[in-house]
Protein backbone atom coordinates (compact mmCIF):
# COMPACT_ATOMS: atom_id res chain seq x y z
CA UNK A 1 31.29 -23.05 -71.39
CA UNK A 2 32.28 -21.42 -68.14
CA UNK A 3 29.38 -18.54 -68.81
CA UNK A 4 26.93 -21.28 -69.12
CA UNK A 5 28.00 -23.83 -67.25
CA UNK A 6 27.34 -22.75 -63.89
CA UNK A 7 23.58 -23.78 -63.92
CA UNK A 8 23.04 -27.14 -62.84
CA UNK A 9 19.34 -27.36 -64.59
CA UNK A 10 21.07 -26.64 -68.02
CA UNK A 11 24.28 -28.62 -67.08
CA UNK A 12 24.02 -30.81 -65.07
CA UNK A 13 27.03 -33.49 -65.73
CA UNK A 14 29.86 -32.52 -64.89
CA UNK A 15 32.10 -30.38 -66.50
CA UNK A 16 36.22 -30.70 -66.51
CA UNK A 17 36.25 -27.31 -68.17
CA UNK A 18 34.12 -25.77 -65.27
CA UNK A 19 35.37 -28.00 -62.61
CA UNK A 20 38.75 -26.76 -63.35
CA UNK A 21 37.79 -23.41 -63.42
CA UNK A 22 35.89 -23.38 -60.00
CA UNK A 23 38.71 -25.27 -58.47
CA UNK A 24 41.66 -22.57 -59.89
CA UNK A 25 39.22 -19.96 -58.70
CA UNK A 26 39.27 -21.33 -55.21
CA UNK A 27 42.91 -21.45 -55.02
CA UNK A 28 43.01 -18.22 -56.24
CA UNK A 29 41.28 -17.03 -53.50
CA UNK A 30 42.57 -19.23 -50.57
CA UNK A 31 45.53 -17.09 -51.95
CA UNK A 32 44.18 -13.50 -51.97
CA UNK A 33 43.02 -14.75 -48.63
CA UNK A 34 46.23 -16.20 -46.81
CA UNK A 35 48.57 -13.00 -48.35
CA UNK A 36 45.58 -10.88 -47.84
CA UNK A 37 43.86 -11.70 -44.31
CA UNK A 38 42.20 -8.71 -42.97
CA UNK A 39 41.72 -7.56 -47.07
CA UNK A 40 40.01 -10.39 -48.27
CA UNK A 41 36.76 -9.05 -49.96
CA UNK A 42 34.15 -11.59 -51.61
CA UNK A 43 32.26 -10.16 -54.83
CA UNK A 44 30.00 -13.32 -55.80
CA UNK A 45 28.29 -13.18 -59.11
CA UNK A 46 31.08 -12.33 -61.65
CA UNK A 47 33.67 -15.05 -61.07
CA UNK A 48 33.15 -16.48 -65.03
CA UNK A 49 30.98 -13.31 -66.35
CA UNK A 50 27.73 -11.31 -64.57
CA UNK A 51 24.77 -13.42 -65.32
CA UNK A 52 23.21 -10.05 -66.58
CA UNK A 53 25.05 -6.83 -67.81
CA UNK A 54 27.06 -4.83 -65.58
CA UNK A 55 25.67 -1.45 -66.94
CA UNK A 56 26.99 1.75 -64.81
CA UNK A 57 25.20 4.97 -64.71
CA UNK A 58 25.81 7.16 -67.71
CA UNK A 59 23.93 9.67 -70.15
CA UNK A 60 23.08 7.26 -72.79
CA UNK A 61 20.76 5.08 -70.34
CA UNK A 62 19.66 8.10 -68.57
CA UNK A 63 21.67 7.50 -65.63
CA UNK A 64 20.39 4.42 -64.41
CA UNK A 65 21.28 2.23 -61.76
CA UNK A 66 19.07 -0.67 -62.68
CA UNK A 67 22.06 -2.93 -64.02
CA UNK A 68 24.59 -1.66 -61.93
CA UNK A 69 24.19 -3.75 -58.98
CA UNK A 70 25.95 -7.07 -58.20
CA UNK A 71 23.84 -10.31 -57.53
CA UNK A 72 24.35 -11.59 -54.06
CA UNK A 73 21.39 -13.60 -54.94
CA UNK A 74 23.19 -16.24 -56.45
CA UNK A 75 24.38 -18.49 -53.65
CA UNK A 76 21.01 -18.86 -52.32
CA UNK A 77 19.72 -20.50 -55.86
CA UNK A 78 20.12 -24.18 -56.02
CA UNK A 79 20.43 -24.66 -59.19
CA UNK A 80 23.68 -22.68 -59.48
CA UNK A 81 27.19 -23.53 -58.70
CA UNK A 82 27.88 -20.37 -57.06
CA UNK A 83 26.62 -21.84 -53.54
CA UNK A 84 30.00 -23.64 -54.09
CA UNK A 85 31.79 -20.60 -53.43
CA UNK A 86 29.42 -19.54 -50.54
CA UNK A 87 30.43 -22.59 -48.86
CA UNK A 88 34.43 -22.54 -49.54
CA UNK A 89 34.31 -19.06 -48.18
CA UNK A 90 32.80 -20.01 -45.15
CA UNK A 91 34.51 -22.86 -44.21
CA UNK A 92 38.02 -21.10 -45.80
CA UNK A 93 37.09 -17.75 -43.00
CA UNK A 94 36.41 -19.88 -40.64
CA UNK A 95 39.50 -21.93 -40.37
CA UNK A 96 41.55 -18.60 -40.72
CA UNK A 97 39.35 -17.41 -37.19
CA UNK A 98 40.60 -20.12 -35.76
């Protein structure tokens, strides 16, 4: 549910199985964050699973880098949850400038 889940077109009632999940995620990270500070590094896109592949470069696909790549696209798409981590991030960096 978690894999699927974070599109609002395809789900869009709410979830306690993903709202759970995004909500243990963000502690996780206000964690990482708080014993981390200066360390804290962001890698949106495969919180739950990559919404493609994650394919490195190797001899069987002829040493591609087509799917190796992360998607920092996803924030910026509406119809995804993920701009829900975008915007705990920034507020969550911002109060540790402070």
């Amino acid at each position: 549910e978690m894999y699927y889940g974070m599109s609002l077109a395809s789900c869009p009632e709410p979830s306690i199985v993903v709202d759970r999940g995004l909500a243990l995620h963000k502690v996780l990270r206000l964690l990482v964050l708080g014993l981390g500070g200066a360390g804290y590094l962001n890698f949106m896109g495969n919180e739950f699973g990559h919404p493609e592949w994650v394919d490195f470069p190797r001899a069987e696909n002829a040493w591609s880098h087509h799917f190796c790549r992360r998607r920092w696209d996803l924030a910026d798409d509406e119809a995804l949850r993920y701009k829900y981590f975008q915007n705990f991030d920034e507020l969550m960096q911002a109060l540790e400038n402070r």
